[in-house]
Protein backbone atom coordinates (compact mmCIF):
# COMPACT_ATOMS: atom_id res chain seq x y z
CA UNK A 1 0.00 0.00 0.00
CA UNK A 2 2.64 2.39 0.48
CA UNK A 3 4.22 1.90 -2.86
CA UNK A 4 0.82 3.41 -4.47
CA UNK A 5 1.20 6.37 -2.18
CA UNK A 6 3.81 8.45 -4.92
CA UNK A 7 0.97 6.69 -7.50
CA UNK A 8 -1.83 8.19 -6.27
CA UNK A 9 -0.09 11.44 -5.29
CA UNK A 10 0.86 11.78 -8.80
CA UNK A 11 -2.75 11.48 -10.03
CA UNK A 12 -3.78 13.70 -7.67
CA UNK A 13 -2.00 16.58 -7.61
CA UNK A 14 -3.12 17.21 -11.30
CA UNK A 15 -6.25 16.89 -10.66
CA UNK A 16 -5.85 19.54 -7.34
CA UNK A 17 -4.22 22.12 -9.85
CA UNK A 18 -6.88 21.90 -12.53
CA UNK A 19 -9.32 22.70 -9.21
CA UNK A 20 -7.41 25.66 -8.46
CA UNK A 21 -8.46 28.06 -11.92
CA UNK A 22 -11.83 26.79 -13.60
CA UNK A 23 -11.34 25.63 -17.65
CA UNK A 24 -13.00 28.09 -19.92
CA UNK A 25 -16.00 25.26 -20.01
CA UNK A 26 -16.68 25.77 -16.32
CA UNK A 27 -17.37 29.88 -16.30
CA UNK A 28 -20.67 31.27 -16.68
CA UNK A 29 -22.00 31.26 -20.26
CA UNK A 30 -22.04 35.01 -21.87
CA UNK A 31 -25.27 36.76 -20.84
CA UNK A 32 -27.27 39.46 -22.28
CA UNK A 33 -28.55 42.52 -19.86
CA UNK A 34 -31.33 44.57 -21.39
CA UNK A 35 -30.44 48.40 -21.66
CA UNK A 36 -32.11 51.64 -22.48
CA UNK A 37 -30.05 51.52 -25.29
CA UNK A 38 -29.87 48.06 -26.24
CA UNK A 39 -28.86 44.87 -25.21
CA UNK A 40 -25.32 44.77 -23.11
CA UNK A 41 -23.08 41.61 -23.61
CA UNK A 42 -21.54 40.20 -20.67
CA UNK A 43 -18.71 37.72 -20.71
CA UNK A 44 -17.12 36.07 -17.91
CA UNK A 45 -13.06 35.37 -18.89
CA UNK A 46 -11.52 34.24 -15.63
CA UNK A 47 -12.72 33.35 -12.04
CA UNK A 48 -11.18 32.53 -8.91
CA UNK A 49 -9.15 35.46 -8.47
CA UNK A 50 -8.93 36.71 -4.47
CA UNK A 51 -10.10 40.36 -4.27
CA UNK A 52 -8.64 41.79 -7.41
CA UNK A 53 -8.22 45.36 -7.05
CA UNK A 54 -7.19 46.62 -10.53
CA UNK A 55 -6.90 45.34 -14.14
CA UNK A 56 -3.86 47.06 -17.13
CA UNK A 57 -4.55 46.13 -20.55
CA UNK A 58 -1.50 44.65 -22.30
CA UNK A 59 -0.89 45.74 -26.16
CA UNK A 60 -1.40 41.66 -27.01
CA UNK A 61 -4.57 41.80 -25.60
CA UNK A 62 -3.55 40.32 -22.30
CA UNK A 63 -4.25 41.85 -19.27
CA UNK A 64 -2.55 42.15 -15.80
CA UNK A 65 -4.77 42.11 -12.27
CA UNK A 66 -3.45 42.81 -9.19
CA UNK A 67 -4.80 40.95 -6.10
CA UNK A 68 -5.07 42.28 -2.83
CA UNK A 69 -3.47 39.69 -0.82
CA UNK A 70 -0.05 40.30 -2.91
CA UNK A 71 -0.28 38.98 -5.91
CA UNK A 72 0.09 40.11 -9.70
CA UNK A 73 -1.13 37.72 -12.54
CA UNK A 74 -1.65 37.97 -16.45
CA UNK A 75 -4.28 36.78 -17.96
CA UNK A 76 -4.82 35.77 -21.43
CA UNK A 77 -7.76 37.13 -23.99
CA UNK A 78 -9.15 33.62 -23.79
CA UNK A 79 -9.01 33.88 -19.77
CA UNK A 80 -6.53 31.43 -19.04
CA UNK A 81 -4.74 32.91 -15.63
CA UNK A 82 -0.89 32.58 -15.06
CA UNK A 83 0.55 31.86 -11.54
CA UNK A 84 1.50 34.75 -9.69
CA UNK A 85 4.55 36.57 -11.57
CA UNK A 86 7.17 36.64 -9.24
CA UNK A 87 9.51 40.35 -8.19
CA UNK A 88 6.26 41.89 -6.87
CA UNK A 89 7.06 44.24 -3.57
CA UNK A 90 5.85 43.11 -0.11
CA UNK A 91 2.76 44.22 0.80
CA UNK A 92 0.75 45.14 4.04
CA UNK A 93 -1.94 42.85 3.56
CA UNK A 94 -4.17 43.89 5.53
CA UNK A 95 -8.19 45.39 5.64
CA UNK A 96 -8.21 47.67 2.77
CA UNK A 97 -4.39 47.52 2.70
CA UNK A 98 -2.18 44.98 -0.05
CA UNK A 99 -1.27 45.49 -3.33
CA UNK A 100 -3.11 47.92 -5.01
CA UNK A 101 -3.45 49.76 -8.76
CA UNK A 102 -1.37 48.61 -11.69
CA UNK A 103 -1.06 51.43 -14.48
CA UNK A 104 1.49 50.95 -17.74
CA UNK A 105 3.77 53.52 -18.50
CA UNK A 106 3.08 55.76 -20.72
CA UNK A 107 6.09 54.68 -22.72
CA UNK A 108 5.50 51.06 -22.17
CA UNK A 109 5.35 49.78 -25.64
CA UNK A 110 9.50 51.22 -25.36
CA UNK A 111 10.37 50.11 -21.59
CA UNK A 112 8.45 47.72 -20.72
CA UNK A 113 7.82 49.67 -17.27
CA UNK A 114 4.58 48.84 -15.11
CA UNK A 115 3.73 50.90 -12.15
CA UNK A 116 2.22 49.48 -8.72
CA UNK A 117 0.72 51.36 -5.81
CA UNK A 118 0.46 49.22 -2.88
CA UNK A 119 0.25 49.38 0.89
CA UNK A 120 3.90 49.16 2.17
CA UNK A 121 4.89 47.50 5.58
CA UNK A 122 6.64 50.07 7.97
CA UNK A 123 8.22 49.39 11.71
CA UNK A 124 5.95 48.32 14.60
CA UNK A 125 3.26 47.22 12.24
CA UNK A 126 2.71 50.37 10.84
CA UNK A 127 2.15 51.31 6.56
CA UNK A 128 1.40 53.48 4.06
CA UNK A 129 0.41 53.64 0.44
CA UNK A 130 3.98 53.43 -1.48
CA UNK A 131 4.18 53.24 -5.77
CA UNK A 132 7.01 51.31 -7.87
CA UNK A 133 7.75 51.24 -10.99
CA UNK A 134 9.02 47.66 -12.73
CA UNK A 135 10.16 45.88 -16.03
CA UNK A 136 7.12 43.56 -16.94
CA UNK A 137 8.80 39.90 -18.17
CA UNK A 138 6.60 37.05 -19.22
CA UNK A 139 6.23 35.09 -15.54
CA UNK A 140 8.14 38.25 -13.47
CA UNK A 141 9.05 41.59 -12.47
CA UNK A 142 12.99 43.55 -12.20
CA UNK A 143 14.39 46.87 -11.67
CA UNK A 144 11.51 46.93 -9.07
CA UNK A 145 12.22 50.59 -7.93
CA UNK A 146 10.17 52.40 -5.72
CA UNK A 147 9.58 56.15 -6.75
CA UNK A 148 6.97 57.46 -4.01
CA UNK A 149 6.34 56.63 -0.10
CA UNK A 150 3.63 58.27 1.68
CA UNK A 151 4.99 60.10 5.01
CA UNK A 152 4.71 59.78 8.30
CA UNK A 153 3.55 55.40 7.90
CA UNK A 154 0.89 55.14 10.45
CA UNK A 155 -1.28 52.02 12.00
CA UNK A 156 -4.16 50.74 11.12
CA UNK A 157 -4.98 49.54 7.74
CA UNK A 158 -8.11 52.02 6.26
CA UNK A 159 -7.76 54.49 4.03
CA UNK A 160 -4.76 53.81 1.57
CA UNK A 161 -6.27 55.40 -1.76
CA UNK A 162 -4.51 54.65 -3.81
CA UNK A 163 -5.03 55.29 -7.84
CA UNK A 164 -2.03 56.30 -10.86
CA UNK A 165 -2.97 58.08 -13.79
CA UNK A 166 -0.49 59.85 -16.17
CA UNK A 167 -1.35 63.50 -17.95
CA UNK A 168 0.18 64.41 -21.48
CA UNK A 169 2.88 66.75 -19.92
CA UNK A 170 5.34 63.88 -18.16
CA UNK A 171 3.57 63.62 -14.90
CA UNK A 172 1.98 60.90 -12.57
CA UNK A 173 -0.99 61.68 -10.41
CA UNK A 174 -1.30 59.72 -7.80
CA UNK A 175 -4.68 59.29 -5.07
CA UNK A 176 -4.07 59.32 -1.25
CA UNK A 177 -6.51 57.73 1.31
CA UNK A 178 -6.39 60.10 4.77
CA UNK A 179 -5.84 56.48 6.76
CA UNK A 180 -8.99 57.68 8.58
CA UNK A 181 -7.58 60.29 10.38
CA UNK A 182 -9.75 62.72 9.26
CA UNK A 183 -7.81 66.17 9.93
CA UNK A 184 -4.49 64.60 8.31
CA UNK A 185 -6.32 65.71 4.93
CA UNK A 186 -5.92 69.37 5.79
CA UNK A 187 -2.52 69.42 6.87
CA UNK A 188 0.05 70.35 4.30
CA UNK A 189 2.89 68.83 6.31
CA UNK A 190 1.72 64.83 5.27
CA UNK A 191 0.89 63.38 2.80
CA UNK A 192 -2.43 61.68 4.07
CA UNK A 193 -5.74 62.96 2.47
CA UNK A 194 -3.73 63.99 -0.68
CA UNK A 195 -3.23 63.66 -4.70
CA UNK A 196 0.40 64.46 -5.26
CA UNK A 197 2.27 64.97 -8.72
CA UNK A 198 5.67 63.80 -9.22
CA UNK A 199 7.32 63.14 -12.73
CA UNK A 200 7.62 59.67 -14.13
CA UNK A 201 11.25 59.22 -13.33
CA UNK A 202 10.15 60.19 -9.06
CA UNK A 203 11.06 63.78 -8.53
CA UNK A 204 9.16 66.47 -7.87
CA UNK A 205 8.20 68.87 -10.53
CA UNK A 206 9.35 72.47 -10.19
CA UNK A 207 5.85 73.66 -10.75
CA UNK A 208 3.88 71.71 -8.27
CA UNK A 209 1.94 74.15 -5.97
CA UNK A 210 3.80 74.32 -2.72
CA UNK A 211 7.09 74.01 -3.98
CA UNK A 212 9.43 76.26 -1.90
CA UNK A 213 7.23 76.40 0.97
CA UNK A 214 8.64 75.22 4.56
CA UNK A 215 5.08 74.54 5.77
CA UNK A 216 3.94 71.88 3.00
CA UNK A 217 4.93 68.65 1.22
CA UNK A 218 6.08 69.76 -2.55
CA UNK A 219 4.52 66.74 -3.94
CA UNK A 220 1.02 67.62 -2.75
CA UNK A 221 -1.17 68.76 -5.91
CA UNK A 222 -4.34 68.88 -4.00
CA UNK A 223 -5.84 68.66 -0.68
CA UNK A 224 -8.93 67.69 1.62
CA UNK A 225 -9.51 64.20 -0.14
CA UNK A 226 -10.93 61.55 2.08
CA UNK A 227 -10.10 57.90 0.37
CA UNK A 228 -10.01 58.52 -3.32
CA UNK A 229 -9.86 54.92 -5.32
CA UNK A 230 -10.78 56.31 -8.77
CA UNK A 231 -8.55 58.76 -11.02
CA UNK A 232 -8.37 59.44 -14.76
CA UNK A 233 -7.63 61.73 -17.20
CA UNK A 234 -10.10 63.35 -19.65
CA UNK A 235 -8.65 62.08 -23.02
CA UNK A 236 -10.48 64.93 -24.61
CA UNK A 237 -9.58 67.91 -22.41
CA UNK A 238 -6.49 66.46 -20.17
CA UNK A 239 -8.40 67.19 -17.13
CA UNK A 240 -7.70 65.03 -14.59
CA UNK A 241 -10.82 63.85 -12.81
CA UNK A 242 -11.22 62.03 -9.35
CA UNK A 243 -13.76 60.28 -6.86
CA UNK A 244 -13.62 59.43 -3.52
CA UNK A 245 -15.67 57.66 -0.81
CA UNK A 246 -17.86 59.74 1.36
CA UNK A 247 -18.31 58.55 4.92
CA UNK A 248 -22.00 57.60 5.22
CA UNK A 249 -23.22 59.82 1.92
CA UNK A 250 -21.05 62.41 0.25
CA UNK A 251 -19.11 60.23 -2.01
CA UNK A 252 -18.15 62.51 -4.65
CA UNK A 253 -16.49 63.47 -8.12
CA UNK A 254 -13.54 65.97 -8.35
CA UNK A 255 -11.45 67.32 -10.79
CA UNK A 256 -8.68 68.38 -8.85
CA UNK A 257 -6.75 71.41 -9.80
CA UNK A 258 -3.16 72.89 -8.14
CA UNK A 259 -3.10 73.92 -4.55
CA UNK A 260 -6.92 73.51 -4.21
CA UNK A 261 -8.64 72.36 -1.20
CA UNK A 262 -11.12 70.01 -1.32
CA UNK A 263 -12.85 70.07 2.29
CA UNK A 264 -13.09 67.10 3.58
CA UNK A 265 -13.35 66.80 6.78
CA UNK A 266 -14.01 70.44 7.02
CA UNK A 267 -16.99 70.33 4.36
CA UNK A 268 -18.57 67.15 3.59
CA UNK A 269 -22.45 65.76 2.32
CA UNK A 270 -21.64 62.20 4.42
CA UNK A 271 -22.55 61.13 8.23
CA UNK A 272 -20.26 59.94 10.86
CA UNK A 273 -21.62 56.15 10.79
CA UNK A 274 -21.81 55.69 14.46
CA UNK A 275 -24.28 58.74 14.72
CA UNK A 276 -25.66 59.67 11.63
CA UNK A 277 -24.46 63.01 12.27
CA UNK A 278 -21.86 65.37 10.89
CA UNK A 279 -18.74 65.05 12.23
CA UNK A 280 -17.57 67.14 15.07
CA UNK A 281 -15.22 68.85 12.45
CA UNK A 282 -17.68 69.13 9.69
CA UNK A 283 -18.77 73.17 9.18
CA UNK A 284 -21.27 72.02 6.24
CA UNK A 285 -21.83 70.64 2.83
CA UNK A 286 -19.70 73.54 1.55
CA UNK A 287 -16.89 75.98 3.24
CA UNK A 288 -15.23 78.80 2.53
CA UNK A 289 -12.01 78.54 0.68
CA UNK A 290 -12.47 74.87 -0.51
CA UNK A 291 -14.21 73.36 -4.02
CA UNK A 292 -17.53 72.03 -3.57
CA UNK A 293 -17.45 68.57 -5.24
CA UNK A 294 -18.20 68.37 -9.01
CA UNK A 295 -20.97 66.02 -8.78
CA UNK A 296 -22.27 64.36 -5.23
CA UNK A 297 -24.21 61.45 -4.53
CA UNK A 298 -26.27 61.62 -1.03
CA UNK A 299 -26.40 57.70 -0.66
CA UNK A 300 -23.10 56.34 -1.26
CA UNK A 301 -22.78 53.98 -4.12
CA UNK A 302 -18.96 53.33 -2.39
CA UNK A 303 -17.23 54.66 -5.29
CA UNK A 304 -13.61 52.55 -6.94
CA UNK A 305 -12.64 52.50 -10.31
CA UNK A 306 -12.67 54.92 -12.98
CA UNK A 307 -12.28 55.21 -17.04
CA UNK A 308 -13.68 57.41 -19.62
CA UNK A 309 -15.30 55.39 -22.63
CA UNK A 310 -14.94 58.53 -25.16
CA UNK A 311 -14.02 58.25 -28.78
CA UNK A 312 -16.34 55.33 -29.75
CA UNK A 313 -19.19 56.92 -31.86
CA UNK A 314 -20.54 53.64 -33.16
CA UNK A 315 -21.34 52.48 -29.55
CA UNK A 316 -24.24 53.65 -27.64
CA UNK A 317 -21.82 54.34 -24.29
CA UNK A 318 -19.64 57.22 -26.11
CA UNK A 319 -19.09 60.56 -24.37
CA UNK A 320 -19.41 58.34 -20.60
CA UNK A 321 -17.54 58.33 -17.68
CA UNK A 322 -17.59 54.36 -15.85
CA UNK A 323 -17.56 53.65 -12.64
CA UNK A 324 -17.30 50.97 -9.70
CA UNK A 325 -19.81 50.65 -7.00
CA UNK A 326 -19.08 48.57 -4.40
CA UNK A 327 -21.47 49.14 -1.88
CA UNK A 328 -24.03 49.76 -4.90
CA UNK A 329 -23.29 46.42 -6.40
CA UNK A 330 -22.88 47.82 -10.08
CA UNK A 331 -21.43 49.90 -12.58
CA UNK A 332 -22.19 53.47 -12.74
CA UNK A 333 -22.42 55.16 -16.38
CA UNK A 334 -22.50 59.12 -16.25
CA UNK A 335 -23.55 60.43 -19.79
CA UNK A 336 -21.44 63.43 -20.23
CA UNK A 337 -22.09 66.08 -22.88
CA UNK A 338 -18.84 67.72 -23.32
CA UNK A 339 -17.91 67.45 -19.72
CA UNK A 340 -21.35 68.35 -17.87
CA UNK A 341 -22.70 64.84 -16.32
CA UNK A 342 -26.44 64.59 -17.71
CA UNK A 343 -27.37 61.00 -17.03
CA UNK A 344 -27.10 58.17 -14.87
CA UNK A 345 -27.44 54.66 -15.28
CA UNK A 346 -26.62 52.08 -12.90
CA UNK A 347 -25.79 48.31 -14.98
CA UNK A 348 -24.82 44.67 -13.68
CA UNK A 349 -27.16 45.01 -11.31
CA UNK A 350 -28.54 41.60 -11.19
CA UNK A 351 -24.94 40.45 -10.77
CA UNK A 352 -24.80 41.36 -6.55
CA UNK A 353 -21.25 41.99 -6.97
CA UNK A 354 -19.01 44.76 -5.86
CA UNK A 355 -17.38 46.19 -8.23
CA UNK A 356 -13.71 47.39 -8.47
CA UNK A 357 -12.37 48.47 -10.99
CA UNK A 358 -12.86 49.17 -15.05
CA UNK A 359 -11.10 49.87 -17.78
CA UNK A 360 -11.89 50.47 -21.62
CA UNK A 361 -10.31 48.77 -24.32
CA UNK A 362 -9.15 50.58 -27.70
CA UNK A 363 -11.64 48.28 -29.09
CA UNK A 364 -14.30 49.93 -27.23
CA UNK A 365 -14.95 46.93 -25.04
CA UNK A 366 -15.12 47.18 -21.23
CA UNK A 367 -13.32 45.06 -18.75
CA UNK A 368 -14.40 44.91 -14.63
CA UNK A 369 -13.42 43.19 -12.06
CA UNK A 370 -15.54 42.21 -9.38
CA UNK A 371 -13.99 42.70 -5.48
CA UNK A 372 -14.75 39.01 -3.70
CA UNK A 373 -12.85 36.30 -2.26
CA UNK A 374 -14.12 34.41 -5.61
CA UNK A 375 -13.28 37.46 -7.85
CA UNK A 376 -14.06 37.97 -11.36
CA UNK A 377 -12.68 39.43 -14.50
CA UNK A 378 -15.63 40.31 -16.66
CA UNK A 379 -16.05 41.60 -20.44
CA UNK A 380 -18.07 43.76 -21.44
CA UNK A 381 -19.54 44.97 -24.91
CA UNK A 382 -21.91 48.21 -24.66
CA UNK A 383 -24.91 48.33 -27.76
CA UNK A 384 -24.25 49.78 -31.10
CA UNK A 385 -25.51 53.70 -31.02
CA UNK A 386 -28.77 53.92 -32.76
CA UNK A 387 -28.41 54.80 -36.47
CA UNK A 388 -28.16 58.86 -36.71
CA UNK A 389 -31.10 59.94 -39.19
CA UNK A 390 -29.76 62.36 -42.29
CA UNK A 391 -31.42 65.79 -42.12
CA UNK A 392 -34.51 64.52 -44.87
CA UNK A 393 -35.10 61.90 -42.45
CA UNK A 394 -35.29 64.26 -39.28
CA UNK A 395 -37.36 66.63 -41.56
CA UNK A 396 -39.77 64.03 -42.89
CA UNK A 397 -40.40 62.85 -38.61
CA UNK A 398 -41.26 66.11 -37.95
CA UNK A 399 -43.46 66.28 -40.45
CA UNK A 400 -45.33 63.23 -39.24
CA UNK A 401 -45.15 64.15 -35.80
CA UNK A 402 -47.06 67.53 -36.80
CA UNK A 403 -49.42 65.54 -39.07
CA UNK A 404 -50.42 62.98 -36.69
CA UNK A 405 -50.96 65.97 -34.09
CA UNK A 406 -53.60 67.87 -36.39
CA UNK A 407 -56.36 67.50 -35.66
């Protein structure tokens, strides 16, 4: 009997590894979610992935995902999922804290270079939010360098932020949670509560805002954020926009310019939760001397993840902004015109999953991930826009309309 042990270890094992990522047969089937607009097709390409926090799309169509607990995979266009690639930094893994947002370079068709934000481990179990910058390899990472540490680390493990998005001038924005100590967002000296602006090779750019002030961090762009988890850039305008969790309500949209103050905790729309009051510090929705959030929702959807879906005129999402909603189980779609929001629409809905992150695809189709233990990485393709009408055609509809109103 013991002879068959190796035997039946070697049959097994297999078998155990085959359990651990589900073949393509074993995912959902593609599904079909009625719209407005028309019908939205929803794919399912990999499963099993442990609280996935953010998804980069490769120029082979791959894609990389970054998992909370540590871990950075690729995954293929048919969904088959590599083992972790090995070089990633340690992480404080940890309640909201691990590894984080995974952005390419802007020059990474050239250099190969991906950049990570994570939650890094300091002394006596404290952390704070920390970005690298690393040559992607087929199964690992080198030249893992990091290029920005949030200062003082503090414990607990709330609050970290933390999203990286690039403008067209050589910069990298990047989010800061306040690690829930809500007056660290108003004071200059940290870096808590912040989005800073550094160049893409780490330093600090001679035109940041409080450059050359004694009081203040130079790499703080913007103040008063609470936890922001989404960031983008407009590609239309440049305009960098961001959103941030409210507390109980008040999670909001911003599109953070330099030196600008923001308000939280000064001036928020959320509730302490314990009371479902303001907070002690809280003066009002609005305060002097700080911008009022661009667009506010009272009931917080629990906002993370953000991408434009611009540039696609012959789908019916064009001229949107996307984003997660954890807490609100779905994906929000703001219809912009130009850059005023004028819609909202809330979609996977009948999914009951949190959702994470999204990104858009040059093809015009949308990936999300979906924040569980059991994680997804789903595809999405929005409905073709409805067929514009020439001018005879508009003319001629009128004319009915007017006709069929006579009386």
């Amino acid at each position: 009997m013991p002879a068959r042990a190796p035997l039946l270890l070697g049959l097994l094992l297999p078998l155990l590894a085959a359990c651990a990522r589900p073949a393509a047969s074993a995912l959902p089937p593609p599904q079909q979610e009625a719209t407005p607009d028309g019908d939205l097709l929803v794919e399912t390409l990999a499963t099993g992935l442990e609280h996935p926090w953010a998804l980069a799309l490769l120029p082979d169509g791959s894609l990389l995902v970054s998992e909370r607990p540590g871990r950075l995979r690729r995954i293929t266009a048919a969904g088959q999922v590599s083992s972790p690639l090995t070089g990633v930094p340690a992480v404080f893994a940890s309640g909201q804290g691990g590894l984080l947002d995974v952005a390419l370079d802007p020059d990474f068709p050239r250099n190969r270079r991906i950049w990570l934000s994570y939650a890094e481990p300091g002394a006596d179990g404290t952390a704070g939010t920390a970005v690298a910058t690393a040559t992607l390899h087929a199964a690992s990472l080198s030249d893992v360098r990091p290029v920005y540490r949030q200062w003082p680390k503090l414990d607990g493990d709330l609050h970290f932020g933390a999203r990286i998005a690039f403008d067209r001038q050589g910069h990298v924005f990047i989010s800061q949670g306040e690690r829930n100590r809500r007056m660290l967002a108003q004071d200059l000296s940290v870096l808590q509560g912040k989005v800073v602006r550094l160049n893409l090779d780490g330093s600090i750019p001679a035109d940041n805002p409080f450059v050359g002030r004694a009081d203040a961090r130079p790499e703080i762009w913007s103040y008063g954020h609470r936890n922001s988890q989404g960031l983008a850039v407009d590609p239309r305008t440049g305009r960098l926009w961001e959103s941030e969790h409210g507390p109980r309500g008040g999670d909001e949209i911003n599109r953070p310019q330099a030196g600008r103050n923001y308000g939280w905790p000064l001036a928020s729309d959320g509730m302490d939760y314990s009371t479902g009051l303001p907070y002690p510090e809280t003066r009002g929705q609005q305060a002097a001397g700080m911008e009022p959030p661009y667009h506010v929702w009272k009931k917080s959807p629990a906002l993370s993840g953000m991408a434009f879906y611009v540039g696609h005129p012959d789908r019916a999402w064009s001229d949107s902004l996307l984003l997660g909603a954890l807490a609100g189980q779905s994906l929000i779609r703001l219809r912009l015109d130009g850059e005023r929001i004028v819609g909202e629409e809330r979609l996977l809905t009948g999914l009951r999953q949190r959702i994470r992150d999204v990104r858009v695809a040059a093809d015009g189709r949308v990936y999300v991930l979906t924040d569980a233990a059991d994680g997804r990485l789903l595809r999405l393709t929005p409905p073709p826009a409805a067929p514009r009408r020439s001018p005879a055609q508009t003319a001629l509809a009128r004319d009915q309309a007017q006709a069929a109103a006579a009386p």
